[in-house]
C-alpha atoms as a PDB file:
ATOM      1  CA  UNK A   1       0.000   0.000   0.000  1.00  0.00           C
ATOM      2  CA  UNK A   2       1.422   3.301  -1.103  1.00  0.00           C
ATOM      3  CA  UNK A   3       0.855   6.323   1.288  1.00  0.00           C
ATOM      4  CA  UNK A   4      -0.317   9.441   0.662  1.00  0.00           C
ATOM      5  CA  UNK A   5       2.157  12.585   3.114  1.00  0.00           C
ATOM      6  CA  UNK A   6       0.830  15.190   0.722  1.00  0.00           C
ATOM      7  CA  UNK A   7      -0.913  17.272   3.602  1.00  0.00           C
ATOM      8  CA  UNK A   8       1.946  15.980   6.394  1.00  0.00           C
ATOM      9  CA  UNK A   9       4.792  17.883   4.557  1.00  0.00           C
ATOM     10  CA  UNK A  10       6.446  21.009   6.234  1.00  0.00           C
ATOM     11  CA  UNK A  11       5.577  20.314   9.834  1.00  0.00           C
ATOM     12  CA  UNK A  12       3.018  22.993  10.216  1.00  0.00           C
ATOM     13  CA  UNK A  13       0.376  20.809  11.472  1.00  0.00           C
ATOM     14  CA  UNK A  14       0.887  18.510  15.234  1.00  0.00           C
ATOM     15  CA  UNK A  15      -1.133  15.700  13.806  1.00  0.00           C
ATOM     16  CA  UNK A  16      -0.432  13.462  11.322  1.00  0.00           C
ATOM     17  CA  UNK A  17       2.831  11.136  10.262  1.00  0.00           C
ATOM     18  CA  UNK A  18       5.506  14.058  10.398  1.00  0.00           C
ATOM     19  CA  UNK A  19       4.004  16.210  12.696  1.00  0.00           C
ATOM     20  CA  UNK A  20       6.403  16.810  16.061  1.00  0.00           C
ATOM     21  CA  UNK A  21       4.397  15.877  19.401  1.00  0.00           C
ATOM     22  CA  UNK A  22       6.021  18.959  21.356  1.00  0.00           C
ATOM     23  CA  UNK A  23       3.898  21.114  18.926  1.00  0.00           C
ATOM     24  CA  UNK A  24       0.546  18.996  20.503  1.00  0.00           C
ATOM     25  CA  UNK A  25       1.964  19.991  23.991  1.00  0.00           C
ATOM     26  CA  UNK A  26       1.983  23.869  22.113  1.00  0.00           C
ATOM     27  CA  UNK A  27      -1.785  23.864  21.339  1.00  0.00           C
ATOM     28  CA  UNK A  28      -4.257  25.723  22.875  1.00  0.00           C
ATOM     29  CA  UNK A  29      -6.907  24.491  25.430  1.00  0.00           C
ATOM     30  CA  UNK A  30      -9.344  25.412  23.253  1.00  0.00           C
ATOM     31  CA  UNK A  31      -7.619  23.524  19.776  1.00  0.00           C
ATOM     32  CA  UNK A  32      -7.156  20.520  21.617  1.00  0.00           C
ATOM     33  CA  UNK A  33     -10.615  20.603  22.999  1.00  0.00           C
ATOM     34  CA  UNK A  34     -11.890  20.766  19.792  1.00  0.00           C
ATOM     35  CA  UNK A  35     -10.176  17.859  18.032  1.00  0.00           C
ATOM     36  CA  UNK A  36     -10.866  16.035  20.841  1.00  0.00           C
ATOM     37  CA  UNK A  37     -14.538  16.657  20.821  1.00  0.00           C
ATOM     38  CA  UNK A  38     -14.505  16.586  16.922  1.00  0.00           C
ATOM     39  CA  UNK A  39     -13.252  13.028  17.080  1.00  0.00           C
ATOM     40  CA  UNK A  40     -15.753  12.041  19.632  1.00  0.00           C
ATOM     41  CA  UNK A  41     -18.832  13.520  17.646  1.00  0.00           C
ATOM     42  CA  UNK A  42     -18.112  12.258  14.643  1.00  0.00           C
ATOM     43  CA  UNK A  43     -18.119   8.763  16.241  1.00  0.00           C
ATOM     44  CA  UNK A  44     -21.326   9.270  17.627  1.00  0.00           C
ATOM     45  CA  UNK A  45     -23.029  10.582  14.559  1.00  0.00           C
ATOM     46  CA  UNK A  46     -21.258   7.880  12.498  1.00  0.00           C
ATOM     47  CA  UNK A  47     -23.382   5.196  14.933  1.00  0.00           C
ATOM     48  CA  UNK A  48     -26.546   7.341  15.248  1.00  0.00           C
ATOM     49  CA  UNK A  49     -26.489   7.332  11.262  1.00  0.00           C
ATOM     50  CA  UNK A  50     -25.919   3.498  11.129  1.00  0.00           C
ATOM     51  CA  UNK A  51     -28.819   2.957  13.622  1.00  0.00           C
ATOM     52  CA  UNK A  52     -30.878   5.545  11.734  1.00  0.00           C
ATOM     53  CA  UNK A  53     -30.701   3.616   7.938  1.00  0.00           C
ATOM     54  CA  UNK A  54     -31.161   0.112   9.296  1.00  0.00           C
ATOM     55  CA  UNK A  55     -34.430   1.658  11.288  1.00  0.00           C
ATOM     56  CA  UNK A  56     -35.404   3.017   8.084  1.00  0.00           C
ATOM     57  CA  UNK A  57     -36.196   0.377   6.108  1.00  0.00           C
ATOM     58  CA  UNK A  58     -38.760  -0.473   8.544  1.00  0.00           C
ATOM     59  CA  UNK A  59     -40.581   2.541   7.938  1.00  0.00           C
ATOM     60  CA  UNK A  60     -39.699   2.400   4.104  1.00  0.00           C
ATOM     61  CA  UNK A  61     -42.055  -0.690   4.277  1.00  0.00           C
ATOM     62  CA  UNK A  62     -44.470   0.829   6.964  1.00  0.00           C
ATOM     63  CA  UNK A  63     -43.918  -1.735   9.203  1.00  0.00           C
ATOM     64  CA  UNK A  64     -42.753  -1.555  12.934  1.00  0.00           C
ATOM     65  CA  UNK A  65     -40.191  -4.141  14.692  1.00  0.00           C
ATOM     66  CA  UNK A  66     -42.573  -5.551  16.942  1.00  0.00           C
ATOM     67  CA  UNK A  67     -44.926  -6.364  14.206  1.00  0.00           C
ATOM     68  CA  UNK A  68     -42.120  -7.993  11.832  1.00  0.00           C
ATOM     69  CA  UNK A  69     -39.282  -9.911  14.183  1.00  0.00           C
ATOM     70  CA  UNK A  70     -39.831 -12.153  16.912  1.00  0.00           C
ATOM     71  CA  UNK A  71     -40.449 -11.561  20.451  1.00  0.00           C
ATOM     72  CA  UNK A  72     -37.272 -12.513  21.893  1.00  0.00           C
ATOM     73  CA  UNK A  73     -35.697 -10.071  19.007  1.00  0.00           C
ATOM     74  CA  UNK A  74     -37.314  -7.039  19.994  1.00  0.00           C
ATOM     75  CA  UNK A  75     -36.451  -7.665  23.546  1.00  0.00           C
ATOM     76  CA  UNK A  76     -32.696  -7.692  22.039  1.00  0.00           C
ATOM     77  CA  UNK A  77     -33.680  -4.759  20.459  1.00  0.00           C
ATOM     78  CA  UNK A  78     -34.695  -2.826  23.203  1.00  0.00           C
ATOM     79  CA  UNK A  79     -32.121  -4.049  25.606  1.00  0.00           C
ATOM     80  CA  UNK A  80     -29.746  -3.021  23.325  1.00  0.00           C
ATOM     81  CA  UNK A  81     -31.077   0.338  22.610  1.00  0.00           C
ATOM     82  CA  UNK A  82     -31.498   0.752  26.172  1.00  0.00           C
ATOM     83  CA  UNK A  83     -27.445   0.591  26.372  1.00  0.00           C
ATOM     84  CA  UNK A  84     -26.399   2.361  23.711  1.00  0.00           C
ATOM     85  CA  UNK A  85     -28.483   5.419  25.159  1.00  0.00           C
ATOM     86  CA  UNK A  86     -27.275   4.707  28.663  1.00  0.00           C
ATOM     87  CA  UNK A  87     -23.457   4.666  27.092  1.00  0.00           C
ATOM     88  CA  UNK A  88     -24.087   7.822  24.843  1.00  0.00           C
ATOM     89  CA  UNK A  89     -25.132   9.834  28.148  1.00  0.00           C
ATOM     90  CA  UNK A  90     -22.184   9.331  29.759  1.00  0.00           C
ATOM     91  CA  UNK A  91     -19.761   9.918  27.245  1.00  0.00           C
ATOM     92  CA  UNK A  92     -21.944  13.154  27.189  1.00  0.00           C
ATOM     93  CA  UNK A  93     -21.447  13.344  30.385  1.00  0.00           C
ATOM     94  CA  UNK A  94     -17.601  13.109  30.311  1.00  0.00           C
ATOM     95  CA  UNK A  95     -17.346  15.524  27.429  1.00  0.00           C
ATOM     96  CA  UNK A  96     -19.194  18.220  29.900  1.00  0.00           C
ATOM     97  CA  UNK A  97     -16.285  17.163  32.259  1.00  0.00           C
ATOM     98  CA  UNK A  98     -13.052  17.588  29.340  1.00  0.00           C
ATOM     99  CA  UNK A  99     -12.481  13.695  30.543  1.00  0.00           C
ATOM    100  CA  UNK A 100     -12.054  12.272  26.909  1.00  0.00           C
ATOM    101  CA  UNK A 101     -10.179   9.219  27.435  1.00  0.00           C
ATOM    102  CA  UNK A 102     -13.534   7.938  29.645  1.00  0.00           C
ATOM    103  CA  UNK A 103     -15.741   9.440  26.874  1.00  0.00           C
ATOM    104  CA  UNK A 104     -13.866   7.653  23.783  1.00  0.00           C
ATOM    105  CA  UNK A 105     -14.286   4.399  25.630  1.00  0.00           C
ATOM    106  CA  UNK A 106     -17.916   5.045  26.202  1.00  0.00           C
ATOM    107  CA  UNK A 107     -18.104   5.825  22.385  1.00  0.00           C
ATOM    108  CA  UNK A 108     -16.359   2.821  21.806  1.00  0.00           C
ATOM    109  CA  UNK A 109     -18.798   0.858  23.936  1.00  0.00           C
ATOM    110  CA  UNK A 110     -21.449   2.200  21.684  1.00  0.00           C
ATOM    111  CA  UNK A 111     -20.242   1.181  18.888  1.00  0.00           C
ATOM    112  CA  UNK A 112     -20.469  -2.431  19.877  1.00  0.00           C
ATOM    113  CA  UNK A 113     -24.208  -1.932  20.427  1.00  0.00           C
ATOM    114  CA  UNK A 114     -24.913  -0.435  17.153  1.00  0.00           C
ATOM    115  CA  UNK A 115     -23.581  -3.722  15.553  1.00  0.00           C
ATOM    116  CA  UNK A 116     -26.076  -5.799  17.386  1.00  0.00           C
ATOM    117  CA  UNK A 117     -28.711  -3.459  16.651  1.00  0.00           C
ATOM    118  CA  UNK A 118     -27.969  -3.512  12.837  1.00  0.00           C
ATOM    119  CA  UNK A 119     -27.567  -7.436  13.475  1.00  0.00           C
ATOM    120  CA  UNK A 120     -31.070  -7.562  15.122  1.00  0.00           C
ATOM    121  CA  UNK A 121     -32.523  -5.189  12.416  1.00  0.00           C
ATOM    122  CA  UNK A 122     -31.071  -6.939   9.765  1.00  0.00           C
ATOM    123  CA  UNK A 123     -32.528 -10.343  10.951  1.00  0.00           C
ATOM    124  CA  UNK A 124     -35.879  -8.740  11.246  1.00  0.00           C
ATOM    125  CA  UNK A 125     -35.513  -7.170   8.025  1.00  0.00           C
ATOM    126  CA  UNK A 126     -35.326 -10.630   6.049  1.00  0.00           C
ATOM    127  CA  UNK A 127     -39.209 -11.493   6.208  1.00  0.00           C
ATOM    128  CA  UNK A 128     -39.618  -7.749   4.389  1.00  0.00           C
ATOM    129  CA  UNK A 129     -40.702  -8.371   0.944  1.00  0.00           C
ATOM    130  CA  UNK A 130     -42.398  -5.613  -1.490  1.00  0.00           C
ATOM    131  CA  UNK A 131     -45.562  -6.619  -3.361  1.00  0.00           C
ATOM    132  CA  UNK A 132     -46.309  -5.415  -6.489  1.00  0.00           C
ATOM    133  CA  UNK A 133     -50.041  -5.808  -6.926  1.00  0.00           C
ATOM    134  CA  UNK A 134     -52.163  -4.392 -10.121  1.00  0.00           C
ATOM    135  CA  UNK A 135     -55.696  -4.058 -10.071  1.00  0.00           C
ATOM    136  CA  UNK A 136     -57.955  -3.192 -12.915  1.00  0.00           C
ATOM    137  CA  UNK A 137     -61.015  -1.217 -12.381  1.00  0.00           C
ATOM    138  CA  UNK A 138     -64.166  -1.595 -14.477  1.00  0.00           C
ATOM    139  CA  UNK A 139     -64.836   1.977 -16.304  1.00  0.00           C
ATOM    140  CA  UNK A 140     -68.174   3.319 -14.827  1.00  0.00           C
ATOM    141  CA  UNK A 141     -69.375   3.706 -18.882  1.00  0.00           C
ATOM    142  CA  UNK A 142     -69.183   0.360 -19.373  1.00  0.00           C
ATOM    143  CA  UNK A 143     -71.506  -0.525 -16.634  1.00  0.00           C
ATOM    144  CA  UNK A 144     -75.066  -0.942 -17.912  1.00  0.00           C
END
């Protein structure tokens, strides 16, 4: 694999494959704050998106989870969903306190419950099946 140090050349940023890790130590509160909290976003709207599109195809079809996958699966489901809520509020929670390492492993966490959920969803979404169904209407002239 070839590697691409196009943007890493001339040391003017502290991330990246050339960048020195004294100039890290030189950034603001506020810059590392924000690529810390960048980083940590972008994880959770990369799993709230995942969560999102596999939900949608439920509502594509007009159909709920409890009406399509078994009970035991929608218990899953909400267990599940139950977690990943419980381990998005606290890495909320430790962003609000500037603790990132405890937030990234809370993100982390989450991540592992979106999986099952997609797993779940996907399993449910397997007895989804689109009808096409035509139906041909008498014209009222031709009624006598």
């Amino acid at each position: 694999a070839e590697a691409n140090y196009l943007w890493a050349v001339g040391g003017q940023t502290p991330f990246g494959a050339f960048g020195s890790g004294d100039r890290v130590l030189k950034l603001t509160f506020a810059q590392r704050d924000a690529a810390a909290r960048h980083m940590l976003f972008t994880a959770i709207e990369y799993a709230l998106t995942e969560v999102h599109s596999s939900l949608s195809l439920f509502i594509e079809y007009g159909h709920s989870l409890a009406r399509v996958a078994p009970r035991a699966d929608v218990r899953t489901f909400t267990r599940r969903w139950n977690m990943l809520m419980f381990k998005l509020d606290e890495a909320r929670r430790f962003v609000a306190l500037h603790d990132y390492a405890r937030a990234h492993y809370f993100v982390r966490a989450a991540q592992h419950e979106v999986w099952e959920l997609d797993r779940v969803l996907s399993r449910a979404g397997k007895v989804l099946r689109s009808r096409v169904a035509c139906v041909l209407h008498a014209a009222d002239d031709d009624v006598d």
